[in-house]
C-alpha atoms as a PDB file:
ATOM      1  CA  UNK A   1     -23.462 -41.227 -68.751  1.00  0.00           C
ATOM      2  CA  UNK A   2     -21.777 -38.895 -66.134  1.00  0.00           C
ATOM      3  CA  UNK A   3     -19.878 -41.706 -63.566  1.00  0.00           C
ATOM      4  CA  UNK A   4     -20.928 -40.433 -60.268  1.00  0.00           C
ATOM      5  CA  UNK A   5     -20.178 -41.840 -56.727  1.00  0.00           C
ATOM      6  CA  UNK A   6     -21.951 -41.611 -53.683  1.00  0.00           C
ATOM      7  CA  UNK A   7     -20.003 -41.724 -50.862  1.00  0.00           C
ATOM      8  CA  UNK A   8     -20.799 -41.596 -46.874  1.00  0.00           C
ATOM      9  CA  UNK A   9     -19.769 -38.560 -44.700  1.00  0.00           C
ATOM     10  CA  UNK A  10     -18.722 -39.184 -41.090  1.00  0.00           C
ATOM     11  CA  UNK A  11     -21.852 -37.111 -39.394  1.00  0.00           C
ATOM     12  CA  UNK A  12     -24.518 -38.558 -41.402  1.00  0.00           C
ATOM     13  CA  UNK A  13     -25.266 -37.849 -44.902  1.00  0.00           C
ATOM     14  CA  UNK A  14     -23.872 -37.964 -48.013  1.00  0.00           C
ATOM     15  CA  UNK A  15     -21.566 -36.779 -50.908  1.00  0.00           C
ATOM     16  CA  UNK A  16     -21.967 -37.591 -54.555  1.00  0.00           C
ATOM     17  CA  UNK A  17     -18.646 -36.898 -56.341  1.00  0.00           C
ATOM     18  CA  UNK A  18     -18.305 -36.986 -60.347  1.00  0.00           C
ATOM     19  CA  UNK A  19     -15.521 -39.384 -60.845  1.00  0.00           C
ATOM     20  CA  UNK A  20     -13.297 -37.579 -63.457  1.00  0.00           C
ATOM     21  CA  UNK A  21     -13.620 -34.361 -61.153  1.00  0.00           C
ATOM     22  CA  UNK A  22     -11.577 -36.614 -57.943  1.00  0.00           C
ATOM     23  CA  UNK A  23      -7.646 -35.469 -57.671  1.00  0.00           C
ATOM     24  CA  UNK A  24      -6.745 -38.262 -55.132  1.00  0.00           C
ATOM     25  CA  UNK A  25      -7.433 -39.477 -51.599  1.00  0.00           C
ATOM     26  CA  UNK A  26      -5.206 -39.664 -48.392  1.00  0.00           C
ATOM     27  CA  UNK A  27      -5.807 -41.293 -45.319  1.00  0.00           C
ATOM     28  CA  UNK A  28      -7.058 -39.709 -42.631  1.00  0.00           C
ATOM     29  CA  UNK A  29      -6.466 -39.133 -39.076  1.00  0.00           C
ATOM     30  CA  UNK A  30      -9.465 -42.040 -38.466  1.00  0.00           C
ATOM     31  CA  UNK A  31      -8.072 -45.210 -40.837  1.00  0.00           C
ATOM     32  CA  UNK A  32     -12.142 -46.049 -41.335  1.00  0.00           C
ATOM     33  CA  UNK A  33     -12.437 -42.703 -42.739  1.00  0.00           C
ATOM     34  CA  UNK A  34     -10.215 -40.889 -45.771  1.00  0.00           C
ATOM     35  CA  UNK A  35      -9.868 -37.313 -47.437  1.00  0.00           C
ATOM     36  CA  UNK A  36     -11.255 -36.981 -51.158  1.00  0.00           C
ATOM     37  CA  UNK A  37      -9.814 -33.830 -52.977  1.00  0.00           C
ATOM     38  CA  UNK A  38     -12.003 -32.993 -55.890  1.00  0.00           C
ATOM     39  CA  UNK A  39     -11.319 -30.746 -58.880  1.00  0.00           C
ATOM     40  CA  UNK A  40     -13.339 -27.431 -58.413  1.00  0.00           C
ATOM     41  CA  UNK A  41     -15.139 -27.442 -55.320  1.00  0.00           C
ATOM     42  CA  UNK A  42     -13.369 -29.365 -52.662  1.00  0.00           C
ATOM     43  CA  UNK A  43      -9.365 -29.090 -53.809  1.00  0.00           C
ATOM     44  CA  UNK A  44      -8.858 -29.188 -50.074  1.00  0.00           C
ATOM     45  CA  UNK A  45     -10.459 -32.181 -49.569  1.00  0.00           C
ATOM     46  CA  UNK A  46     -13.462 -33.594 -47.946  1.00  0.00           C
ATOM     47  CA  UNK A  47     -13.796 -36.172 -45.261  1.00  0.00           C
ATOM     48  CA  UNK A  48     -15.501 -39.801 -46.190  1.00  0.00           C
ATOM     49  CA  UNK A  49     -16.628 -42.066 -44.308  1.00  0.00           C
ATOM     50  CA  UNK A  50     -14.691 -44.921 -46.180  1.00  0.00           C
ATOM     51  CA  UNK A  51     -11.074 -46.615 -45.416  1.00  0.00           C
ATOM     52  CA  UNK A  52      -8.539 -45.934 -48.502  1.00  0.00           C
ATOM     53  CA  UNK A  53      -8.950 -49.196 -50.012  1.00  0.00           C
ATOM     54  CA  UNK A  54     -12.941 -49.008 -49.565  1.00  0.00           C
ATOM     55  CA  UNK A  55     -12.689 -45.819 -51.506  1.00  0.00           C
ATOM     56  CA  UNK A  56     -10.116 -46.727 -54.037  1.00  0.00           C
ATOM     57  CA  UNK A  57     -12.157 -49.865 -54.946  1.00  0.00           C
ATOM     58  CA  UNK A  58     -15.319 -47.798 -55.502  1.00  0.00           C
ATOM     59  CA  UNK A  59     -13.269 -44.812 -57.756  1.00  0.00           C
ATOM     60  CA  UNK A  60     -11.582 -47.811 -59.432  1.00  0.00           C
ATOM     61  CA  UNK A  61     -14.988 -49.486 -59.965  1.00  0.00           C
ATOM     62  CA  UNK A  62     -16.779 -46.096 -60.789  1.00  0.00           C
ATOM     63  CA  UNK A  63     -13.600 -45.616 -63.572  1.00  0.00           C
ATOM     64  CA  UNK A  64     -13.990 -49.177 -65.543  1.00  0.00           C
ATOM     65  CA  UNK A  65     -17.630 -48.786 -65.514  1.00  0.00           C
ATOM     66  CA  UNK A  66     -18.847 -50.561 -68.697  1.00  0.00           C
ATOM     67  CA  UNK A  67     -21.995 -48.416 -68.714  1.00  0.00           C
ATOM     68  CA  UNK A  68     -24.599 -50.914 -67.165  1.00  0.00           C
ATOM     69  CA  UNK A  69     -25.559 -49.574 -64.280  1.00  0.00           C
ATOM     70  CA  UNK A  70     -25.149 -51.427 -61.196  1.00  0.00           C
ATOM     71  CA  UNK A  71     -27.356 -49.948 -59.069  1.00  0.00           C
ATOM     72  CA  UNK A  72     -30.489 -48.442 -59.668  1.00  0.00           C
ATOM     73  CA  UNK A  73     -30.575 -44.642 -57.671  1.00  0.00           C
ATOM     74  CA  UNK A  74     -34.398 -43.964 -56.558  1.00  0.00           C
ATOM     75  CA  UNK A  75     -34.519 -40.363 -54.854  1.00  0.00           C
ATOM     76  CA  UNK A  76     -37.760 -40.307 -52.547  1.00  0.00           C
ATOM     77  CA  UNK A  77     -39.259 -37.294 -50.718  1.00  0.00           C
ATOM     78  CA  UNK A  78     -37.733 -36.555 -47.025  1.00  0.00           C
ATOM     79  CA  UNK A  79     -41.385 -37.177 -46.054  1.00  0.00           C
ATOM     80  CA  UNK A  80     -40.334 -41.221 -46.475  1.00  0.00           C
ATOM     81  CA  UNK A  81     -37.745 -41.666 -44.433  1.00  0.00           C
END
């Protein structure tokens, strides 16, 4: 199983981030939100819409995963929502 997170972005949307690709996280400028630099494609960082701890305890989480999943992720046509 690849550990994946999904994570909200400030304007709407969302990022899914491969949890052995994530370098670190900083606060950021808003202390609801914090910067997520990732290995490869984002080394200088993205924006989340998650405080520090909120996003530490979901890498954290994501990291000691004992391989039952938690959640269940459906994807659905754009038609649906």
């Amino acid at each position: 199983m690849i550990p994946i997170i999904s994570c909200p972005l400030p304007g709407g949307g969302q990022a899914l981030i491969k949890t052995q690709d994530i370098g670190g996280a900083t606060t950021g400028k808003n202390p609801k939100e914090c910067d997520v630099y990732i290995l490869g494609w984002a080394a200088n960082g993205i924006t989340v819409d998650l405080s520090l701890d909120d996003f530490a305890e979901v890498w954290v989480s994501a990291l000691i995963d004992d391989g039952e999943p938690e959640y269940e992720v459906v994807f659905t046509p754009d038609e649906v929502h």
